[in-house]
C-alpha atoms as a PDB file:
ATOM      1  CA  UNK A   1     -14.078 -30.444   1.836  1.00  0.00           C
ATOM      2  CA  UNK A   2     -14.915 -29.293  -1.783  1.00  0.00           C
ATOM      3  CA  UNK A   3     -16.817 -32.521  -1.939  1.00  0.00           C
ATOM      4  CA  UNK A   4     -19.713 -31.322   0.302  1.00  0.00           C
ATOM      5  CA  UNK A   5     -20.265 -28.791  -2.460  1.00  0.00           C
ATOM      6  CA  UNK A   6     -19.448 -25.855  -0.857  1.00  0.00           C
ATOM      7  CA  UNK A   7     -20.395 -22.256  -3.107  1.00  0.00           C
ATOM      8  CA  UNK A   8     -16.726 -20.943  -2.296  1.00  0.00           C
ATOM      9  CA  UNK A   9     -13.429 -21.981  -0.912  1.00  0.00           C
ATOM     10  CA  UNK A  10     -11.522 -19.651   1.700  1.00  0.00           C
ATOM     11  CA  UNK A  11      -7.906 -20.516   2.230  1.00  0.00           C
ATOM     12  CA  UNK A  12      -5.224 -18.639   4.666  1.00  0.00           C
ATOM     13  CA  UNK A  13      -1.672 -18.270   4.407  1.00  0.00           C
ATOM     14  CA  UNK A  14      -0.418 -21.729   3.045  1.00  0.00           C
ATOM     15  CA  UNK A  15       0.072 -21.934  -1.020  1.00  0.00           C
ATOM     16  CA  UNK A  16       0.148 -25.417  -0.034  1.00  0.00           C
ATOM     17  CA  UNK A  17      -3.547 -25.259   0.970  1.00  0.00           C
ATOM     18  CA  UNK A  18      -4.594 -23.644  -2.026  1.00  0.00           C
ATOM     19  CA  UNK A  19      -3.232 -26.525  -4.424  1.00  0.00           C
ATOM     20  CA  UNK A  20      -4.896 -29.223  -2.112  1.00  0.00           C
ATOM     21  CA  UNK A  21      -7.879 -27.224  -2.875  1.00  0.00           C
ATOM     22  CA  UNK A  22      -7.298 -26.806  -6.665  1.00  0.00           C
ATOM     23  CA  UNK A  23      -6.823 -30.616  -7.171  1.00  0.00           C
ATOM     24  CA  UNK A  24     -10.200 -31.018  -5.809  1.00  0.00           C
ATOM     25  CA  UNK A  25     -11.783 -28.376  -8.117  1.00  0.00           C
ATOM     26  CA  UNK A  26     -11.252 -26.384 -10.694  1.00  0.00           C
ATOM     27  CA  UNK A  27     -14.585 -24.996 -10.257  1.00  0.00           C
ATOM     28  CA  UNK A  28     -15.951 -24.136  -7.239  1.00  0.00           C
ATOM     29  CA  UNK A  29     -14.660 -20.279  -6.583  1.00  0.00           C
ATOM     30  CA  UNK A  30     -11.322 -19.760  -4.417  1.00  0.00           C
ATOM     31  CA  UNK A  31      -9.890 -17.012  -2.831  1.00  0.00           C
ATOM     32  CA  UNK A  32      -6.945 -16.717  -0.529  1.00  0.00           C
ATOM     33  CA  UNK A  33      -6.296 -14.206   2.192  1.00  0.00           C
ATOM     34  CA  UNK A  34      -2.581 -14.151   2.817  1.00  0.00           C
ATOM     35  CA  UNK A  35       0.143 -15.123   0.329  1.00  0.00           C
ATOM     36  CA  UNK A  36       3.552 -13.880  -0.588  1.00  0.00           C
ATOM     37  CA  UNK A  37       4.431 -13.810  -4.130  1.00  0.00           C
ATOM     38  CA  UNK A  38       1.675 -16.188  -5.686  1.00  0.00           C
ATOM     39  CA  UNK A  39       2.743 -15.978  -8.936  1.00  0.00           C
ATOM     40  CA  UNK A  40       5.866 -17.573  -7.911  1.00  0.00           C
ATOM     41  CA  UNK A  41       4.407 -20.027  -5.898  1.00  0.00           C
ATOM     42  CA  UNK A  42       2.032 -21.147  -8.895  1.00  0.00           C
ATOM     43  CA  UNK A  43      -1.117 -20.114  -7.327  1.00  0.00           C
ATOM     44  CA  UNK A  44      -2.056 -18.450 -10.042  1.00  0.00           C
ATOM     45  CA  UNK A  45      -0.481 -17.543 -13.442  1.00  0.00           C
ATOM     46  CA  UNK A  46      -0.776 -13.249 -13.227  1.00  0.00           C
ATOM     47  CA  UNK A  47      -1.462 -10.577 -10.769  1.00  0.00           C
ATOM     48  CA  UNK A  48      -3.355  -8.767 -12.973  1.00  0.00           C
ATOM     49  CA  UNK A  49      -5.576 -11.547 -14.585  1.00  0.00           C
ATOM     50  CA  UNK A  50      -5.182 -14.598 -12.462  1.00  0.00           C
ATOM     51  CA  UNK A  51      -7.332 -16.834 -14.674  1.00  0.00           C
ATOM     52  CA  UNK A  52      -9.280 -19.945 -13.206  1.00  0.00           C
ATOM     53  CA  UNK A  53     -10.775 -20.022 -10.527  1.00  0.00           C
ATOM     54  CA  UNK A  54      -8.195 -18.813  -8.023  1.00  0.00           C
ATOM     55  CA  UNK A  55      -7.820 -14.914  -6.607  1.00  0.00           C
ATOM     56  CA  UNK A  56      -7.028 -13.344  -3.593  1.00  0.00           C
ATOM     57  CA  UNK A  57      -4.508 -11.078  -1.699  1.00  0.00           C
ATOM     58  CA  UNK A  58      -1.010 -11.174  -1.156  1.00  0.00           C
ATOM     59  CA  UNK A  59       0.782 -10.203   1.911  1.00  0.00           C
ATOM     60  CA  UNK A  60       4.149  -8.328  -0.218  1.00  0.00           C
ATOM     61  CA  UNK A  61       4.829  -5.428  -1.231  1.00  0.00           C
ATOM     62  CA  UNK A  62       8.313  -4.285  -2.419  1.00  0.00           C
ATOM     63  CA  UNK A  63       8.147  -1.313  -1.103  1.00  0.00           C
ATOM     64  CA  UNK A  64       7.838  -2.601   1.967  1.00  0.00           C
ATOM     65  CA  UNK A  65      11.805  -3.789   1.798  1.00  0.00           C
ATOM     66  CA  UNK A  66      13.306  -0.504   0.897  1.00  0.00           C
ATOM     67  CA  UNK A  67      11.366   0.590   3.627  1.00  0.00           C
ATOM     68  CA  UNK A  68      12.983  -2.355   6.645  1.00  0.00           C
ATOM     69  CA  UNK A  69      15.837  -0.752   5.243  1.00  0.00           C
ATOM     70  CA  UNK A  70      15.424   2.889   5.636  1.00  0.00           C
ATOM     71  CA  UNK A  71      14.350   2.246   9.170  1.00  0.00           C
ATOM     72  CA  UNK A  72      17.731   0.976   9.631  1.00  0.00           C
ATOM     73  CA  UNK A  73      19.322   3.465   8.668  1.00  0.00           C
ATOM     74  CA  UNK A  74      17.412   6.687  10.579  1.00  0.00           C
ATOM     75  CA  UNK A  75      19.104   5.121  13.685  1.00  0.00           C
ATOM     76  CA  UNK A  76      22.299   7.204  15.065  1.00  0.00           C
ATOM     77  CA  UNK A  77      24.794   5.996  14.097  1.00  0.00           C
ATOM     78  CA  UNK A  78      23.051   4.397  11.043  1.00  0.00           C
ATOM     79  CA  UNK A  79      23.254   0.883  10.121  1.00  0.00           C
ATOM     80  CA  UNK A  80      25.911   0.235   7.213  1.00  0.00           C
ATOM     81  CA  UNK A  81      25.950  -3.585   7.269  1.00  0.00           C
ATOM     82  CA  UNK A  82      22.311  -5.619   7.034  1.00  0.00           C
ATOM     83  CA  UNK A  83      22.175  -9.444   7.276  1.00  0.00           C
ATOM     84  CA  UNK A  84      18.640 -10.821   6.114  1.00  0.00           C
ATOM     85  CA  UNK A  85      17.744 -13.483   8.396  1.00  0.00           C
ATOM     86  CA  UNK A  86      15.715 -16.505   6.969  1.00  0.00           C
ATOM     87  CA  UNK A  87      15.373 -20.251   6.658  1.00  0.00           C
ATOM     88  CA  UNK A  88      15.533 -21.204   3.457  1.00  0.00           C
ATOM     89  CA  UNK A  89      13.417 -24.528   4.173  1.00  0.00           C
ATOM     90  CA  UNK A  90      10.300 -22.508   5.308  1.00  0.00           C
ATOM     91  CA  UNK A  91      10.537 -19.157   2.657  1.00  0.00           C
ATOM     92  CA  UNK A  92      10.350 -20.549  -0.804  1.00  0.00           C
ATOM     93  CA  UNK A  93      10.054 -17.143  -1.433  1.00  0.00           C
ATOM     94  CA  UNK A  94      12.724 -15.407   0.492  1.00  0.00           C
ATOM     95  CA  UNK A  95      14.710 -14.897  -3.442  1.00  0.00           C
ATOM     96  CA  UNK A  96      11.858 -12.706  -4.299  1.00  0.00           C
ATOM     97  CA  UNK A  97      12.615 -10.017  -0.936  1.00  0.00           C
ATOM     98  CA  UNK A  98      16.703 -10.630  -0.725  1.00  0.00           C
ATOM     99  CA  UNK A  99      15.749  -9.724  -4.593  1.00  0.00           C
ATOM    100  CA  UNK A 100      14.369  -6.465  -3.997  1.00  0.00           C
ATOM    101  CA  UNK A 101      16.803  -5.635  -0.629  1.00  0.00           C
ATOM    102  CA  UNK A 102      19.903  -6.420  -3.125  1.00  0.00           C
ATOM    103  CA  UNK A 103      18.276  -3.359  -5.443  1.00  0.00           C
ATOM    104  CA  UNK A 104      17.063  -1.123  -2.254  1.00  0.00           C
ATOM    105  CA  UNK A 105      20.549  -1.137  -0.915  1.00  0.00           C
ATOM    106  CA  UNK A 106      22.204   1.195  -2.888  1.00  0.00           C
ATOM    107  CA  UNK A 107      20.201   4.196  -2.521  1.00  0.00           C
ATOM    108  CA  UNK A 108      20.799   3.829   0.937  1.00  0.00           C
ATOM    109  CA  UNK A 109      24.477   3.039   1.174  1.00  0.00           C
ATOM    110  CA  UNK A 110      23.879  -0.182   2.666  1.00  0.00           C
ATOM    111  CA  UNK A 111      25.250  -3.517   2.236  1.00  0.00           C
ATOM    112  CA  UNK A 112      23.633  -6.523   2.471  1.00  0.00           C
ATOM    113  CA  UNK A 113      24.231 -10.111   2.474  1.00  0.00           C
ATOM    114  CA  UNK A 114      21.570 -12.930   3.122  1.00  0.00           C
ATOM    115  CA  UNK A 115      21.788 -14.979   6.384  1.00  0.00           C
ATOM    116  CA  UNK A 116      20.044 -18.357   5.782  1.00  0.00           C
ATOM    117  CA  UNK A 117      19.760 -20.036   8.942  1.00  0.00           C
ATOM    118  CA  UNK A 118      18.232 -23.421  10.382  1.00  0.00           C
ATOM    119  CA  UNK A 119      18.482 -23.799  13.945  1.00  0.00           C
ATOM    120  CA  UNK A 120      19.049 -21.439  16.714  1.00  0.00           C
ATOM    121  CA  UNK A 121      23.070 -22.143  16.650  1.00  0.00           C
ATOM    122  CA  UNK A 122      22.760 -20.756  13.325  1.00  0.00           C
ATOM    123  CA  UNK A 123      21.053 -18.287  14.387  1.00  0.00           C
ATOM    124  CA  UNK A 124      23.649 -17.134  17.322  1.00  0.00           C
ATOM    125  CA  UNK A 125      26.455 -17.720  14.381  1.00  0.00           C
ATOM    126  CA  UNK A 126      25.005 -15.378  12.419  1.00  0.00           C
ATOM    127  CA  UNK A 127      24.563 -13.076  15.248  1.00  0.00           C
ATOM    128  CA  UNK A 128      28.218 -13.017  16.301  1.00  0.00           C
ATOM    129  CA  UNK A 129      29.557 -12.832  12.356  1.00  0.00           C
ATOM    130  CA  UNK A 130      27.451  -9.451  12.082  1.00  0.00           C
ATOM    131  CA  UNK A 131      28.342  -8.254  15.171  1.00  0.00           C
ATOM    132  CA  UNK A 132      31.712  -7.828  14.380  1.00  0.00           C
ATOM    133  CA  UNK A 133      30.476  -6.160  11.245  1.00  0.00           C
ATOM    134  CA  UNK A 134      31.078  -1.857  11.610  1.00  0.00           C
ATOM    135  CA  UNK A 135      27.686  -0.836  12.044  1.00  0.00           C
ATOM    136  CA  UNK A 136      25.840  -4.116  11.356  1.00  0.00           C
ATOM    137  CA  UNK A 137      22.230  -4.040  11.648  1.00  0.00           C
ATOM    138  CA  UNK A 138      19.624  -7.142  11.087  1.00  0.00           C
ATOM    139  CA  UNK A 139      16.686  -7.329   8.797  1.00  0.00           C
ATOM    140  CA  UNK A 140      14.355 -10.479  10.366  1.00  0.00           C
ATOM    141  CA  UNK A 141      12.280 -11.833   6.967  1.00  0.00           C
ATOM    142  CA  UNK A 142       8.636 -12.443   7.437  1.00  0.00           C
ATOM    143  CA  UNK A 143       8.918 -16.663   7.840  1.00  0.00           C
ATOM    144  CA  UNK A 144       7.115 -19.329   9.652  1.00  0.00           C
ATOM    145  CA  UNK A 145      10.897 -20.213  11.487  1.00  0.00           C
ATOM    146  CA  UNK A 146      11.732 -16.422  12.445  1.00  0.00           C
ATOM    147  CA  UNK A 147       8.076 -16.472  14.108  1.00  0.00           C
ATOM    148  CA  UNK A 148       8.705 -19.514  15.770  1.00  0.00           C
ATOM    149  CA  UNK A 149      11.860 -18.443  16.879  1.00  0.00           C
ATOM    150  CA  UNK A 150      11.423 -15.030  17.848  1.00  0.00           C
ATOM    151  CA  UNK A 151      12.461 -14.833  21.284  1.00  0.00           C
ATOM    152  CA  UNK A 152      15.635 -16.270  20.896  1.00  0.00           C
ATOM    153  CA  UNK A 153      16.335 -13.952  17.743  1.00  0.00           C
ATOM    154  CA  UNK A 154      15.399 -11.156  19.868  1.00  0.00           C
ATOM    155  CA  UNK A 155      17.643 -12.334  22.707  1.00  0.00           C
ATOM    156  CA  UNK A 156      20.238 -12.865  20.841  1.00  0.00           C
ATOM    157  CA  UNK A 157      20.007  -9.330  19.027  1.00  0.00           C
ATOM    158  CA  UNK A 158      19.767  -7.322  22.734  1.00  0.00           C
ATOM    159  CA  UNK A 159      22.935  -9.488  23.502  1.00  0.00           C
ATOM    160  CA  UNK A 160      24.966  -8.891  20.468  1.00  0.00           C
ATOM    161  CA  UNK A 161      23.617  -5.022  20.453  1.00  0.00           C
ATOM    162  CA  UNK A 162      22.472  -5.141  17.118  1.00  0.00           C
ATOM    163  CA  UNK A 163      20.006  -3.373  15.783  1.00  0.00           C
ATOM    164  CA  UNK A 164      16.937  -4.893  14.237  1.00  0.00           C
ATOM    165  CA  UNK A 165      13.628  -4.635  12.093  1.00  0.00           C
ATOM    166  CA  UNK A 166      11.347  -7.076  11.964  1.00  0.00           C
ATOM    167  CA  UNK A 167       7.957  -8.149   9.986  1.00  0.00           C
ATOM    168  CA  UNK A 168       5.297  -8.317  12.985  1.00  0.00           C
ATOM    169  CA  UNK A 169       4.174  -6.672  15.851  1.00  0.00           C
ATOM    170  CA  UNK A 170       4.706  -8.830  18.141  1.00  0.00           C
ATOM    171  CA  UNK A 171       8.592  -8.799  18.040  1.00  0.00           C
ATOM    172  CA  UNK A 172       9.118  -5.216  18.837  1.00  0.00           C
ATOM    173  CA  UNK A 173       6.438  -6.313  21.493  1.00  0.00           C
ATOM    174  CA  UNK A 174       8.631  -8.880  22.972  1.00  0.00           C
ATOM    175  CA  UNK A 175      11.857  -6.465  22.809  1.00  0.00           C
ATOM    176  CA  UNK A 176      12.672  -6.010  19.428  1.00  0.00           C
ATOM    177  CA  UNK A 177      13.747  -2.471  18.144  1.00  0.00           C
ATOM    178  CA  UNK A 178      11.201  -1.759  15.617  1.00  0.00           C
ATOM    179  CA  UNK A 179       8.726  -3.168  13.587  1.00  0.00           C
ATOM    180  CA  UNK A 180       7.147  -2.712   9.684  1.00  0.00           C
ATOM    181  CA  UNK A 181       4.295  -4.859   9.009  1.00  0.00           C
ATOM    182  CA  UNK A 182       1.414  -5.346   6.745  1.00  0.00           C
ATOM    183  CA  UNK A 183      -2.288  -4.798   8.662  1.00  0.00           C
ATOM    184  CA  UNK A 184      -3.428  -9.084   8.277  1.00  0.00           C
ATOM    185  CA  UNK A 185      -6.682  -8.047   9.736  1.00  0.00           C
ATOM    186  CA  UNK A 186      -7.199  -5.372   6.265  1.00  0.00           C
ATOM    187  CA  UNK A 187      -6.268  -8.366   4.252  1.00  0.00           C
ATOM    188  CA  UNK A 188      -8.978 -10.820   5.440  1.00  0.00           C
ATOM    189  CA  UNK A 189     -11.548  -7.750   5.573  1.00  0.00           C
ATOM    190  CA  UNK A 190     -10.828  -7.080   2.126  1.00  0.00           C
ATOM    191  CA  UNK A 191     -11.139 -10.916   1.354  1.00  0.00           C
ATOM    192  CA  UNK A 192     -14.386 -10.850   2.176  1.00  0.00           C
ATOM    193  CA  UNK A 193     -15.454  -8.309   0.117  1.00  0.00           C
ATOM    194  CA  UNK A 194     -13.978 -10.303  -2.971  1.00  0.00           C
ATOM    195  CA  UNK A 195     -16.111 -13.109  -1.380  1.00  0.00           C
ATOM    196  CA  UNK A 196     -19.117 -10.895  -1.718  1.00  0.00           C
ATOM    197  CA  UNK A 197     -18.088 -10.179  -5.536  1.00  0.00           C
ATOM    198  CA  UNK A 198     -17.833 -13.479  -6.747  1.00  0.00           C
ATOM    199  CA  UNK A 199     -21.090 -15.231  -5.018  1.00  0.00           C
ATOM    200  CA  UNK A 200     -22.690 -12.790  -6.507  1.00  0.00           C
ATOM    201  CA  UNK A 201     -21.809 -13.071  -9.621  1.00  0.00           C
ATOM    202  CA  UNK A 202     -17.991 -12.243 -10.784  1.00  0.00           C
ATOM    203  CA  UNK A 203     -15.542 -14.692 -11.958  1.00  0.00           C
ATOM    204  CA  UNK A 204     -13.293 -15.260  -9.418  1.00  0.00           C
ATOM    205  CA  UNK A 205      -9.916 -14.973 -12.216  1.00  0.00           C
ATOM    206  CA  UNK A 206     -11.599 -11.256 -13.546  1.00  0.00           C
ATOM    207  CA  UNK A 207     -10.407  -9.966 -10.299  1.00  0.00           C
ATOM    208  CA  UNK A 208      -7.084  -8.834  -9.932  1.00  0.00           C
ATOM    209  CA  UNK A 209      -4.824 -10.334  -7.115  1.00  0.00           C
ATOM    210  CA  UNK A 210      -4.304  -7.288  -4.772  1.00  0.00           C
ATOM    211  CA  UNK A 211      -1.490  -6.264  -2.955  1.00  0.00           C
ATOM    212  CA  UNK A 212      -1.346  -4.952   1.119  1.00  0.00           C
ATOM    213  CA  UNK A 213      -2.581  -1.225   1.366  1.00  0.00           C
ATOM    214  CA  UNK A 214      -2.147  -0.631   5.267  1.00  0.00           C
ATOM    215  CA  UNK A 215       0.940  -1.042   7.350  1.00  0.00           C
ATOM    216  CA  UNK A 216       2.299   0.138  10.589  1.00  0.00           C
ATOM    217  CA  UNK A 217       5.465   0.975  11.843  1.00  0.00           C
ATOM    218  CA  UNK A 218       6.303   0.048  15.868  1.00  0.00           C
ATOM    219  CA  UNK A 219       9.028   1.504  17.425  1.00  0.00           C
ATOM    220  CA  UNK A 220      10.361   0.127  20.890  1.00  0.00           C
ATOM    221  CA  UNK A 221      11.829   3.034  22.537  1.00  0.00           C
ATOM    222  CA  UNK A 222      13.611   1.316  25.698  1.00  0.00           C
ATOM    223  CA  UNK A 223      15.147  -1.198  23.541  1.00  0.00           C
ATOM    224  CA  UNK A 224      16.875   1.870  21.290  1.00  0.00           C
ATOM    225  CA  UNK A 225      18.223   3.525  25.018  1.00  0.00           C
ATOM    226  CA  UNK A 226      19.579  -0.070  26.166  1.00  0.00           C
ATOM    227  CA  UNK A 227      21.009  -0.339  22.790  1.00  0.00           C
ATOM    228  CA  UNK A 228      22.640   3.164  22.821  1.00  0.00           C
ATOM    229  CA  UNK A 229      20.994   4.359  19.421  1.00  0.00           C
ATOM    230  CA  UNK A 230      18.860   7.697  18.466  1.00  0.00           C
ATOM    231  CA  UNK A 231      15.870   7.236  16.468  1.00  0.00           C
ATOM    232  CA  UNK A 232      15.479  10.407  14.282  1.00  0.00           C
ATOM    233  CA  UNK A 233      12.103  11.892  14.905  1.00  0.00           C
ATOM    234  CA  UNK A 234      11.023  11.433  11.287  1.00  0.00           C
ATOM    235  CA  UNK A 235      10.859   8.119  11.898  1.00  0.00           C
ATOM    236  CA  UNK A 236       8.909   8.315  15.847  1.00  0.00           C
ATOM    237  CA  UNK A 237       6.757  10.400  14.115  1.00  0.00           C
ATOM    238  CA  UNK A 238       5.512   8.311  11.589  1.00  0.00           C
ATOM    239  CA  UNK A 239       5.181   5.357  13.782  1.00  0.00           C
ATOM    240  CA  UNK A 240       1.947   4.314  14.800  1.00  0.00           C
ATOM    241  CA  UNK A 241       3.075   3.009  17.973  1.00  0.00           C
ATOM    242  CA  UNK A 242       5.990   3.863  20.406  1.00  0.00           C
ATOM    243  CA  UNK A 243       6.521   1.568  22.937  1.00  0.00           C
ATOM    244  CA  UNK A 244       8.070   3.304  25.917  1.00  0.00           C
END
């Protein structure tokens, strides 16, 4: 791809992608759209001055943890007991959120405990061991697996009558409680302004990697009555959309 001499590289989501790319240039411009914690991941050495010829946008925010959190617990009764779901094989970065969760917790007078998972019996394990948890609630981590797994995750939840935030839309869609995401479509508009920037002119490692700026909160209404819980109306208030 780089060999057909292309002004500027555009990758996605995959950090994987973007160090296919970088062994075939360490010139030609890159910038990514949608990656959690690319220092981490080595995509490029700062935030603030990523160097090279690699920038882009991340998809995390810490904030955005202390707030799955606080969700939980405007429910009545409030969640006391969060497992963070994940598979450890597809979220190289799932240290960096259970991280920031660990140091949310606290304030909130919530434990946690992470609940690495492979396979959907590990999965309904999990499931059972917090249901028998006083007050256990479920925090679903942003991950290729959880997507590709959602339905049964969300199954499983309504069966066990746990509550449950997730990262995406589309699981309070499908039945999950409630939702806190970043806005991907933002991220890829804002992309292409750095696009604009660099091909005309700027050095791609001048610009700083930015973090997500717009996120929405989805609350799913019938799933809270079937589940018996009370969303506070702080919370349906500042949700962007109630499903009903």
């Amino acid at each position: 791809m780089a060999g057909a001499g292309p002004e500027l590289l555009l990758a996605g989501s995959s950090s994987t992608a973007v160090a296919a790319l970088r062994r075939q240039t360490t010139t030609t411009p890159i910038v990514f759209a949608n990656i959690t914690d690319p220092v981490g991941q080595g995509v490029v050495v700062s935030l603030a001055h990523p160097g090279g010829n690699v920038t882009g946008f991340s998809n995390y925010d810490p904030q955005m943890v202390g707030k799955w959190l606080e969700m939980l617990t405007q429910l009545t009764p409030p969640v006391a007991h969060v497992a963070a779901l994940y598979n450890p094989a597809t979220t190289p970065y799932a240290p960096l959120s259970l991280h920031a969760i660990e140091e949310a917790a606290p304030s909130l007078a919530v434990v946690v405990r992470a609940a690495p998972v492979k396979d959907d019996a590990e999965i309904e394990a999990a499931m059972m061991s917090l249901a028998r948890e006083e007050r256990g609630g479920l925090l679903v981590l942003p991950d290729a697996f959880t997507n590709a797994h959602r339905d049964a995750i969300v199954a499983l939840a309504a069966r066990h009558r746990l509550p449950a935030v997730y990262p995406f839309r589309f699981f309070a869609a499908a039945g999950g409680l409630m939702s806190y995401s970043i806005d991907l479509i933002d991220l890829y508009r804002r992309a292409a302004a750095y696009v604009d920037r660099i091909l005309k002119g700027t050095a791609p490692g001048d610009l700083p990697v930015q973090a997500p700026v717009t996120f929405k909160v989805v609350v799913n209404l019938k799933t809270a009555k079937a589940l018996g819980l009370t969303i506070r109306p702080t919370l349906l208030v500042a949700a962007d959309e109630v499903i009903e």
